[in-house]
C-alpha atoms as a PDB file:
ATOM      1  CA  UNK A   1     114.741  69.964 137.751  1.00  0.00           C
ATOM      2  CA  UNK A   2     118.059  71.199 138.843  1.00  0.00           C
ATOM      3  CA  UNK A   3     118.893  74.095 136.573  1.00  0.00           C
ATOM      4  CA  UNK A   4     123.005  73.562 136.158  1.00  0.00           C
ATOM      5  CA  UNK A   5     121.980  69.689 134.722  1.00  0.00           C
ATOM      6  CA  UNK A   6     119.744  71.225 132.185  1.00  0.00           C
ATOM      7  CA  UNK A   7     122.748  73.894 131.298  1.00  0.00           C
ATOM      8  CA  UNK A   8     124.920  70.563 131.052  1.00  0.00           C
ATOM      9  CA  UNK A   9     123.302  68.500 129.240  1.00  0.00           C
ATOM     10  CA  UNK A  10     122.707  71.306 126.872  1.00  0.00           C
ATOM     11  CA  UNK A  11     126.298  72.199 126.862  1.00  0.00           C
ATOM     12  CA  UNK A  12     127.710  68.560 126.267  1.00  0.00           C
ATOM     13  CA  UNK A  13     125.567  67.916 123.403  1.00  0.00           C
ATOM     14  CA  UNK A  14     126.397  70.883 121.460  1.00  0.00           C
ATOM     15  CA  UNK A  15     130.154  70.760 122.117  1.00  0.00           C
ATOM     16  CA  UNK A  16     129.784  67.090 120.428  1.00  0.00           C
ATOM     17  CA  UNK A  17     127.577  67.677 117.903  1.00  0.00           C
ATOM     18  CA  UNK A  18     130.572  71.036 116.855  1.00  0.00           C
ATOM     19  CA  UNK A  19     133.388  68.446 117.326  1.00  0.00           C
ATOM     20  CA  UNK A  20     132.363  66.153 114.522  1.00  0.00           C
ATOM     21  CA  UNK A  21     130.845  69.069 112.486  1.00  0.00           C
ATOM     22  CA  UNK A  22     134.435  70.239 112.248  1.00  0.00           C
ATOM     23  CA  UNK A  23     135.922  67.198 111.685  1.00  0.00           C
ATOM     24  CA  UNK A  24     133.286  66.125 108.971  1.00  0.00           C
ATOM     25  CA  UNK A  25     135.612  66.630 105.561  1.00  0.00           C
ATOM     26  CA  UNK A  26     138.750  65.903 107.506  1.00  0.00           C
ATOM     27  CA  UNK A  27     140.470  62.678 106.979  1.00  0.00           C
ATOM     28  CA  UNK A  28     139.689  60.465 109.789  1.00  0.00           C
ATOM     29  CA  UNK A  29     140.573  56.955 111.493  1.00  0.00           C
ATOM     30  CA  UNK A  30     137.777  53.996 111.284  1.00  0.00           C
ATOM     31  CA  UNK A  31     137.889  51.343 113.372  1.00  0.00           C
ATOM     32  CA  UNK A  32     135.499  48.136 112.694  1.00  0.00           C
ATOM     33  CA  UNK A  33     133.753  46.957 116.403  1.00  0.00           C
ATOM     34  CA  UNK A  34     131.592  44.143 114.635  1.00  0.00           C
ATOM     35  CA  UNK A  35     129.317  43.543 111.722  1.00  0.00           C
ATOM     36  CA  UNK A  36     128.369  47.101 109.817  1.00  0.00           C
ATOM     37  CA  UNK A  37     129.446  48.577 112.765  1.00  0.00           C
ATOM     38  CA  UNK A  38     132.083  51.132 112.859  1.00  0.00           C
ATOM     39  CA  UNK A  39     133.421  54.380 115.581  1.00  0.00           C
ATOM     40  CA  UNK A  40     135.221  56.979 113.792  1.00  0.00           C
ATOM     41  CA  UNK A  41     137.792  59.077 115.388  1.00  0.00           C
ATOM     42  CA  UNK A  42     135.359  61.852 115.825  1.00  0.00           C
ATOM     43  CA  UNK A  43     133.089  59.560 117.745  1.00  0.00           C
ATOM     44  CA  UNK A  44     135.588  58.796 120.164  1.00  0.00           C
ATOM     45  CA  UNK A  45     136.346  62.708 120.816  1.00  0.00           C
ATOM     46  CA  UNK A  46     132.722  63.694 121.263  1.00  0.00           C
ATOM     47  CA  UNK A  47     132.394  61.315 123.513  1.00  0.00           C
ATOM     48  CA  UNK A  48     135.427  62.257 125.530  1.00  0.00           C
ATOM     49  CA  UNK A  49     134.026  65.948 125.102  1.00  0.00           C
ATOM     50  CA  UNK A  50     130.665  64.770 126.780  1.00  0.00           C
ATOM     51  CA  UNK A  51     132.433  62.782 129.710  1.00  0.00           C
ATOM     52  CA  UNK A  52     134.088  66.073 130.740  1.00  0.00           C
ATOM     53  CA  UNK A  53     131.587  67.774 130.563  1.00  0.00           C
ATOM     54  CA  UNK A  54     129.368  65.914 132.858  1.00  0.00           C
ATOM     55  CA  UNK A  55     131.797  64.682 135.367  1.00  0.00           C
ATOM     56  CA  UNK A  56     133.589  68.329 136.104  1.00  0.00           C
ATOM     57  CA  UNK A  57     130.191  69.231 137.587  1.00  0.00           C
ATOM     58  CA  UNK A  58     128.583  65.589 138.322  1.00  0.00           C
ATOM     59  CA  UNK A  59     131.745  63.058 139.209  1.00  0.00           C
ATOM     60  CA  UNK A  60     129.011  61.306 141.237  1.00  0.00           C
ATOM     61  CA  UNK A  61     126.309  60.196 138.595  1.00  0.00           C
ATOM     62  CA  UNK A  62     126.791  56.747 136.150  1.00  0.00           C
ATOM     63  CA  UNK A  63     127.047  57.401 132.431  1.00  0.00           C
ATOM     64  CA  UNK A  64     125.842  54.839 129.944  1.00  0.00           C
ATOM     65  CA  UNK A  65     127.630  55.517 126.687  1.00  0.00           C
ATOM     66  CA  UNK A  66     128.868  54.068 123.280  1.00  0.00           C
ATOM     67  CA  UNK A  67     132.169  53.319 123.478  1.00  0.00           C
ATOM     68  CA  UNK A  68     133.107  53.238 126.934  1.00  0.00           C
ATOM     69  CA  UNK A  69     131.971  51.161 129.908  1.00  0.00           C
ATOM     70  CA  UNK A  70     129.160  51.673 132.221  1.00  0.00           C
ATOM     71  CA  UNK A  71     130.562  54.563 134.628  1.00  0.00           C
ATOM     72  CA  UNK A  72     128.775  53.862 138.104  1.00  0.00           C
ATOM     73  CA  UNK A  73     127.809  56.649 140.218  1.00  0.00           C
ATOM     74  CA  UNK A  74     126.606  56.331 143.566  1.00  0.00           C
ATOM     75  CA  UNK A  75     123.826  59.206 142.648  1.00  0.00           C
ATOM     76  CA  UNK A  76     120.075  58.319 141.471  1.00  0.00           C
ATOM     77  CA  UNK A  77     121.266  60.136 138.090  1.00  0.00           C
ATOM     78  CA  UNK A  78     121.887  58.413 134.731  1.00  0.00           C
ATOM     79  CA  UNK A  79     123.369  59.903 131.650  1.00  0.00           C
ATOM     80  CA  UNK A  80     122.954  58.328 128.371  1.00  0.00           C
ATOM     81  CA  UNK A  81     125.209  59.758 125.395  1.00  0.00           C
ATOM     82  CA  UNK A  82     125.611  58.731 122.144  1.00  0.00           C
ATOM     83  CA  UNK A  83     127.939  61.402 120.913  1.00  0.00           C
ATOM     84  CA  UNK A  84     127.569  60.541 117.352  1.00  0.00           C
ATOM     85  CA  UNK A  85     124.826  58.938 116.428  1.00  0.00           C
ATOM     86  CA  UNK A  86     124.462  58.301 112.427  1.00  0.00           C
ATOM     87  CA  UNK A  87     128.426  57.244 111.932  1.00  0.00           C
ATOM     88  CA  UNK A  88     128.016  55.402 108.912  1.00  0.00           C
ATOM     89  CA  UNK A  89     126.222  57.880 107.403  1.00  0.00           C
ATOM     90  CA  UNK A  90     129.221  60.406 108.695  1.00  0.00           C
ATOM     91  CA  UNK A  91     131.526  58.150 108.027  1.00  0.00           C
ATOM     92  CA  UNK A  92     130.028  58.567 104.105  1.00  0.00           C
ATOM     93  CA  UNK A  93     129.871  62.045 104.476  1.00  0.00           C
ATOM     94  CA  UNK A  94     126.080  62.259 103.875  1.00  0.00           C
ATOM     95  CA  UNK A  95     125.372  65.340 106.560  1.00  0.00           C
ATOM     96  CA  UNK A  96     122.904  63.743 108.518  1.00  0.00           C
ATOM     97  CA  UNK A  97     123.803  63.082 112.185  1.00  0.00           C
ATOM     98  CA  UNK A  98     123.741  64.457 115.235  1.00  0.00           C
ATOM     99  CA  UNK A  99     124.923  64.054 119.419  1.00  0.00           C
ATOM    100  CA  UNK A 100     122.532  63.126 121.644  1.00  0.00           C
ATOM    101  CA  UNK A 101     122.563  62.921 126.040  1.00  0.00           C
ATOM    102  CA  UNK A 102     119.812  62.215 128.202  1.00  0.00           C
ATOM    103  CA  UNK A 103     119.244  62.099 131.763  1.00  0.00           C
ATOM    104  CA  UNK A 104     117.250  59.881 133.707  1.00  0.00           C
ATOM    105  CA  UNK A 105     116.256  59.859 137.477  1.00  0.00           C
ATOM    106  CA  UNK A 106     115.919  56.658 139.671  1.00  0.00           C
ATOM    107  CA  UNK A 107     115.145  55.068 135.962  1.00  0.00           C
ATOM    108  CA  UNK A 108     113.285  57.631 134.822  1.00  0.00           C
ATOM    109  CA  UNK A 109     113.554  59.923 132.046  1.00  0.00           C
ATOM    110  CA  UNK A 110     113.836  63.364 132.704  1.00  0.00           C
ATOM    111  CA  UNK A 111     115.520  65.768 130.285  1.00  0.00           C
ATOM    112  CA  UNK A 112     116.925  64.858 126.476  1.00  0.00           C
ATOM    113  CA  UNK A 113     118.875  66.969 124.278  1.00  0.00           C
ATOM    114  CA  UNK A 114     119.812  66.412 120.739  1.00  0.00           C
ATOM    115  CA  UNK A 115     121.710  68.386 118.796  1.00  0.00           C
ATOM    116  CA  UNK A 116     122.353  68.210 114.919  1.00  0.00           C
ATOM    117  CA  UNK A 117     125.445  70.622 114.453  1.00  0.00           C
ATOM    118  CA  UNK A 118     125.154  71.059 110.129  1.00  0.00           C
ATOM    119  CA  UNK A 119     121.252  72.506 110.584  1.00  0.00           C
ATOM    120  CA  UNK A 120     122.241  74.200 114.092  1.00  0.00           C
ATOM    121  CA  UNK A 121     119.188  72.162 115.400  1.00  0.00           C
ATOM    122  CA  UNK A 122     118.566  72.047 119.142  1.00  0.00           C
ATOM    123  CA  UNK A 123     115.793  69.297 120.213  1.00  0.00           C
ATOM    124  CA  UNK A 124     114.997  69.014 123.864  1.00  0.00           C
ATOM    125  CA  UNK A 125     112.643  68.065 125.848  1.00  0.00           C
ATOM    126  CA  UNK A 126     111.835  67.889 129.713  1.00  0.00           C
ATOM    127  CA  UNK A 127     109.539  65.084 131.249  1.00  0.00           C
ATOM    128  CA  UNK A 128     106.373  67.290 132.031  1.00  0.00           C
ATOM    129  CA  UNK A 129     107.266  70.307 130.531  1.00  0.00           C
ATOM    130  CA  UNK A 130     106.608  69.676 126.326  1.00  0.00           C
ATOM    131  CA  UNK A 131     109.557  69.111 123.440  1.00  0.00           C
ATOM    132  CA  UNK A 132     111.308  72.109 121.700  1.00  0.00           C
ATOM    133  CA  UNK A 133     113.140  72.625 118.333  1.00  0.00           C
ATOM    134  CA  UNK A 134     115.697  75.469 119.022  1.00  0.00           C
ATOM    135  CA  UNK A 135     112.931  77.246 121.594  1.00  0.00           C
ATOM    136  CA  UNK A 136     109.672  76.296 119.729  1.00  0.00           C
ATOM    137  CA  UNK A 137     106.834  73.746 121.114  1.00  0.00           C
ATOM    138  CA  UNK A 138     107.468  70.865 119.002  1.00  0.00           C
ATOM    139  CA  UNK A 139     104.256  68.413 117.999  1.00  0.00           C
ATOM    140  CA  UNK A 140     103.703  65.329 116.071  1.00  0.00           C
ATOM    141  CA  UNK A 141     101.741  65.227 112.802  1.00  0.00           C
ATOM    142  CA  UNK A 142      97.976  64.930 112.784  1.00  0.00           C
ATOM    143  CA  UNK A 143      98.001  61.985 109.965  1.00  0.00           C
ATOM    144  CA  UNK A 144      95.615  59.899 110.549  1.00  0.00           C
ATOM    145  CA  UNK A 145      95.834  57.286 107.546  1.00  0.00           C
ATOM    146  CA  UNK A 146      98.972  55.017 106.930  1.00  0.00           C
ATOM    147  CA  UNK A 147      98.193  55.589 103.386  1.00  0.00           C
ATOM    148  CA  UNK A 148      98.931  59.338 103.438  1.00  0.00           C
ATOM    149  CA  UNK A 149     101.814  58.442 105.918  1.00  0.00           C
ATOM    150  CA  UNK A 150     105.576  59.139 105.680  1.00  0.00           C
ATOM    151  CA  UNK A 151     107.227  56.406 107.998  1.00  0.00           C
ATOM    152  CA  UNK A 152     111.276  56.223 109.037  1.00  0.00           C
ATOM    153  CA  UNK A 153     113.332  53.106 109.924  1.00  0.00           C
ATOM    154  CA  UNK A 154     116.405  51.631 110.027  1.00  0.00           C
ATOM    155  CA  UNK A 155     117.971  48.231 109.090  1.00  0.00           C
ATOM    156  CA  UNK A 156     119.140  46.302 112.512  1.00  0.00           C
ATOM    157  CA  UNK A 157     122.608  44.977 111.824  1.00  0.00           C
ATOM    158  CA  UNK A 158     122.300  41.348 112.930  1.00  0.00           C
ATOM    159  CA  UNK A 159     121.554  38.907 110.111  1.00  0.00           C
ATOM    160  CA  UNK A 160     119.172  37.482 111.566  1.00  0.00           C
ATOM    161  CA  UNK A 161     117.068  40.291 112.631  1.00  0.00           C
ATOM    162  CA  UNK A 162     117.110  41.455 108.984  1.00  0.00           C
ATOM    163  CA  UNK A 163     115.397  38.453 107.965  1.00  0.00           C
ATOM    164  CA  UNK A 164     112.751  38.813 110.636  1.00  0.00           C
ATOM    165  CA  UNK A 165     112.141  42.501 108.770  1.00  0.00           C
ATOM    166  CA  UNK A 166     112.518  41.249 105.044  1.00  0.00           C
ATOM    167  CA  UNK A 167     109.796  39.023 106.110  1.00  0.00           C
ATOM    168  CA  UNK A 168     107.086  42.276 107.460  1.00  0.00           C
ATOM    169  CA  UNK A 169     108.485  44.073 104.371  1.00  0.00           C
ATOM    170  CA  UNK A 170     105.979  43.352 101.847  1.00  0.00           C
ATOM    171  CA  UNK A 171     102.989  44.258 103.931  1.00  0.00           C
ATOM    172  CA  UNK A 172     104.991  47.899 105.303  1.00  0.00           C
ATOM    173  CA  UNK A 173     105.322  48.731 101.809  1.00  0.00           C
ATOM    174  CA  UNK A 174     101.244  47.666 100.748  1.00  0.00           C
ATOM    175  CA  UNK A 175      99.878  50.033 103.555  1.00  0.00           C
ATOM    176  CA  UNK A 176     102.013  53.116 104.560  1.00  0.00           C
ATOM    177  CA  UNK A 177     102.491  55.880 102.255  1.00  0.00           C
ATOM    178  CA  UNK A 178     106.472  55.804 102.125  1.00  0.00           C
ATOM    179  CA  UNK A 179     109.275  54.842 103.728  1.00  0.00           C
ATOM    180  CA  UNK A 180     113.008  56.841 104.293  1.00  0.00           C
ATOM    181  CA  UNK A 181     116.017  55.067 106.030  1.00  0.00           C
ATOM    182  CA  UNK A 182     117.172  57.414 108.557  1.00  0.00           C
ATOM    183  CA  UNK A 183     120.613  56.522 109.724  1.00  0.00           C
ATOM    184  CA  UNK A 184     120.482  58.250 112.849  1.00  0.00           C
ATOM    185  CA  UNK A 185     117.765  56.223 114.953  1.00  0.00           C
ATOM    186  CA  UNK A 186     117.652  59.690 117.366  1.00  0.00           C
ATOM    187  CA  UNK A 187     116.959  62.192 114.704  1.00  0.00           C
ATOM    188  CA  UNK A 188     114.461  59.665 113.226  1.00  0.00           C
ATOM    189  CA  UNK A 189     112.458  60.452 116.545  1.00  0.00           C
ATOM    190  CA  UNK A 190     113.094  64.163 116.466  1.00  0.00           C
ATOM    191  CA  UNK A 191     111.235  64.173 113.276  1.00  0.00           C
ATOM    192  CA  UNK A 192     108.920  62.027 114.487  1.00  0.00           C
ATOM    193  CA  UNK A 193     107.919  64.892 117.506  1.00  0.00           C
ATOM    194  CA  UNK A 194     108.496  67.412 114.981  1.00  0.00           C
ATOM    195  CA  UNK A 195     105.900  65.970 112.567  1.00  0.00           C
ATOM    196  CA  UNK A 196     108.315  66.065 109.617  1.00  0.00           C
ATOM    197  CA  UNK A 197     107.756  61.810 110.069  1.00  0.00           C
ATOM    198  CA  UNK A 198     104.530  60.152 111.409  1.00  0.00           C
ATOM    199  CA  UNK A 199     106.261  57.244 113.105  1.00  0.00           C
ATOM    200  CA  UNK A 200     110.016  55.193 113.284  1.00  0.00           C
ATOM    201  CA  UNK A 201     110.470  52.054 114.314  1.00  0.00           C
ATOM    202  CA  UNK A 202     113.649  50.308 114.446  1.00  0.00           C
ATOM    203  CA  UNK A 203     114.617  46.434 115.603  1.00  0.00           C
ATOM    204  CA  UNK A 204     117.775  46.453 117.807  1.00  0.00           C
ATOM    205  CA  UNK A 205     119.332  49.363 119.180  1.00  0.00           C
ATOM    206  CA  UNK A 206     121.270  50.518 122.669  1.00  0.00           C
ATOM    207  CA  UNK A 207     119.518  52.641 125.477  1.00  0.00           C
ATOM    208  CA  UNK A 208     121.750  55.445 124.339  1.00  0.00           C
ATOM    209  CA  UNK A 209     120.820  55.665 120.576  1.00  0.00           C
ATOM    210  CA  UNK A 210     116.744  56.412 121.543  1.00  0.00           C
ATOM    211  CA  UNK A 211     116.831  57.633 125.473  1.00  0.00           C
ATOM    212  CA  UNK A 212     116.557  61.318 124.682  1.00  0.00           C
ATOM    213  CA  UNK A 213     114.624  60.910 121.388  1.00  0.00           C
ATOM    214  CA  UNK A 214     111.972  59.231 122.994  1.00  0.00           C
ATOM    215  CA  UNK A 215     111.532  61.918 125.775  1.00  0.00           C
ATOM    216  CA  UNK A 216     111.399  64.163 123.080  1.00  0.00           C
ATOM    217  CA  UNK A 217     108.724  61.970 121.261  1.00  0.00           C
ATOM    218  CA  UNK A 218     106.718  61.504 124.237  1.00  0.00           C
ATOM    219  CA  UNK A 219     106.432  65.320 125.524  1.00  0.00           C
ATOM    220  CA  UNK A 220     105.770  66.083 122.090  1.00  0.00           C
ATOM    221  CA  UNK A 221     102.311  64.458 122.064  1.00  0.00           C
ATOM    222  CA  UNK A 222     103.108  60.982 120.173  1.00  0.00           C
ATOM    223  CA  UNK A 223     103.489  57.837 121.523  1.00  0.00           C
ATOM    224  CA  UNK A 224     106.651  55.318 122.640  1.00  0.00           C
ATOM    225  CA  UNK A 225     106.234  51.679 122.930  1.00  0.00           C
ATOM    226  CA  UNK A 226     108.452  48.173 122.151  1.00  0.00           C
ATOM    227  CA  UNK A 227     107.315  46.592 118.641  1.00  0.00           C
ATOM    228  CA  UNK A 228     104.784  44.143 120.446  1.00  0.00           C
ATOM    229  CA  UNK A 229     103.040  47.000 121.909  1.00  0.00           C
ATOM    230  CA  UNK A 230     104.198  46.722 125.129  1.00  0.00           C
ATOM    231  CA  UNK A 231     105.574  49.690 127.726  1.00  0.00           C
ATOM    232  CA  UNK A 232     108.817  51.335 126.310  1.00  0.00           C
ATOM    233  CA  UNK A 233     111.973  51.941 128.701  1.00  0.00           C
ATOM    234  CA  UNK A 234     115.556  52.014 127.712  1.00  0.00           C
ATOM    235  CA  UNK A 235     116.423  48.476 128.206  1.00  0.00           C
ATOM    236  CA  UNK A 236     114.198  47.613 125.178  1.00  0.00           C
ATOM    237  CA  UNK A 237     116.428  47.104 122.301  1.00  0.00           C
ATOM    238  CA  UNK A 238     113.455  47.174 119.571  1.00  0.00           C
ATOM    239  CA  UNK A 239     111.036  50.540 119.490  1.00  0.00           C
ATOM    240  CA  UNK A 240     107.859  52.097 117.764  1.00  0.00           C
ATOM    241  CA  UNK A 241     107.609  56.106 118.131  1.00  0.00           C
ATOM    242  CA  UNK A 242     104.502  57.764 116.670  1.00  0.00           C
ATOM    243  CA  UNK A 243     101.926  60.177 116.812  1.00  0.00           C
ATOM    244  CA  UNK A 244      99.530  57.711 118.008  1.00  0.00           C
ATOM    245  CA  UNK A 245      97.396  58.128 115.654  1.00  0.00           C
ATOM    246  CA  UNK A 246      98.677  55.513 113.550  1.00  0.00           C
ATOM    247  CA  UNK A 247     100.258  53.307 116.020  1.00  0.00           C
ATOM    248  CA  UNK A 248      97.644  50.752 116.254  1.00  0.00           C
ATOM    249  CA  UNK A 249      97.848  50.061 113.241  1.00  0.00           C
ATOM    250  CA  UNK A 250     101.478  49.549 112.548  1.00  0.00           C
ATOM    251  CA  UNK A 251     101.824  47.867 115.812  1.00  0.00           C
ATOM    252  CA  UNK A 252      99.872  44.866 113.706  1.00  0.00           C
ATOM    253  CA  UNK A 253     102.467  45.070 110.768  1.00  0.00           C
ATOM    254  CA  UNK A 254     105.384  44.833 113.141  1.00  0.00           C
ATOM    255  CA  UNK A 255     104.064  43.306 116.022  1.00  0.00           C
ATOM    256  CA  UNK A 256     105.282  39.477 114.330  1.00  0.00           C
ATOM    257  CA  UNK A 257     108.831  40.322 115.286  1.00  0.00           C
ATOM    258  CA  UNK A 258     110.342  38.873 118.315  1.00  0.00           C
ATOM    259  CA  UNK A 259     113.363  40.907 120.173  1.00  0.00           C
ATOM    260  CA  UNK A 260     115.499  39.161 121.080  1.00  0.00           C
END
């Protein structure tokens, strides 16, 4: 993989994740996009932050981010930022979120980076190569009963898609150890390859809230795939990460919802 991406993508995600560090007790701007969804002002200038970044050395490649269209390239290289990722929960000021950028090739994922600013923690991962936590092999837990198991998720936003998970609730809470809402779908799957959670799953969220998260999942030993079991990719809007060793089983828990 072309060294000077790597140093990119590395460099955009932690000149993000700094911008809304510093601009965490600040007073900000909020601006409502749809139901319980919200950009901040600090979104808007991490995401500017990452543009720069990536076009002053790769004007040719498409970006796929947040709050701005779909930049087309005419190069087989795709960026996918999300240059704040757990807004409501900054928006709260409950320190928990983070910047994340990935890059994929001809479709394919090849190199993630997410960076959460507060902890100074640096996840990344390259396809082939293993998942790292600020230079450390990263690798999922070795839990092996849903019992014993510490599971992350998030609510989807849509109505109607909460219904579809108040109706699996019930039989979540009967079999897995514990739950935690995340608020940050991409940390959720750091901690998932860091084996701090043994899986997340979430309902409905945008190729640039789990591209580099996955990666980092997936080189990290666990396993990626939609809610009905099926192959991941980032098109899918619902997602199960896990170490695998429980996947199975929570793929029959979940596996009821339709995406829609």
């Amino acid at each position: 993989m072309d060294e000077l991406l790597r140093k990119v993508a590395f460099e955009a995600a932690i000149r993000a994740g700094n911008i809304a560090a510093l601009a965490l007790e600040k007073p900000r701007e909020v601006q409502k996009k749809g139901p319980r969804d919200i950009v901040t002002d600090a979104d808007l200038a991490a995401e500017e932050t990452i543009i720069k970044t990536i076009t002053s050395h790769f004007p040719d490649h498409s970006i796929c981010s947040e709050e701005k269209p779909f930049h087309q390239g005419n190069s087989p290289y795709t960026w996918y930022i999300d240059p704040l990722d757990g807004t409501t929960n900054y928006f709260h000021r409950l320190p928990f979120f983070c910047a994340s950028v990935a890059v994929a090739e001809r479709g394919e994922l090849i190199f993630g980076v997410v960076y959460e600013p507060l902890g100074k923690r640096l996840f990344w991962a390259e396809k082939g190569k293993g998942a790292y936590l600020n230079g450390k092999p990263l690798r999922v837990s070795p839990t092996f009963s849903l019992e014993d198991s510490l599971i992350g998720m998030d609510l989807p936003r849509l109505q109607a898609l909460r219904v579809s998970f108040g109706s699996l609730l019930p039989e979540l809470i009967e079999k897995v150890g514990t739950i935690r809402a995340m608020g940050s779908a991409v940390l959720g799957l750091c901690f998932v390859a860091a084996g701090w959670l043994d899986a997340y799953f979430h309902f409905s969220l945008k190729p640039w809230d789990l591209a580099a998260g996955a990666l980092i999942v997936e080189e990290a030993g666990g396993k990626v795939t939609k809610i009905d079991g099926k192959p991941w990719n980032v098109k899918a809007q619902a997602l199960l990460a896990s170490n695998g060793f429980l996947h199975e089983e929570l793929l029959k828990i979940l596996g009821d919802f339709t995406e829609s």
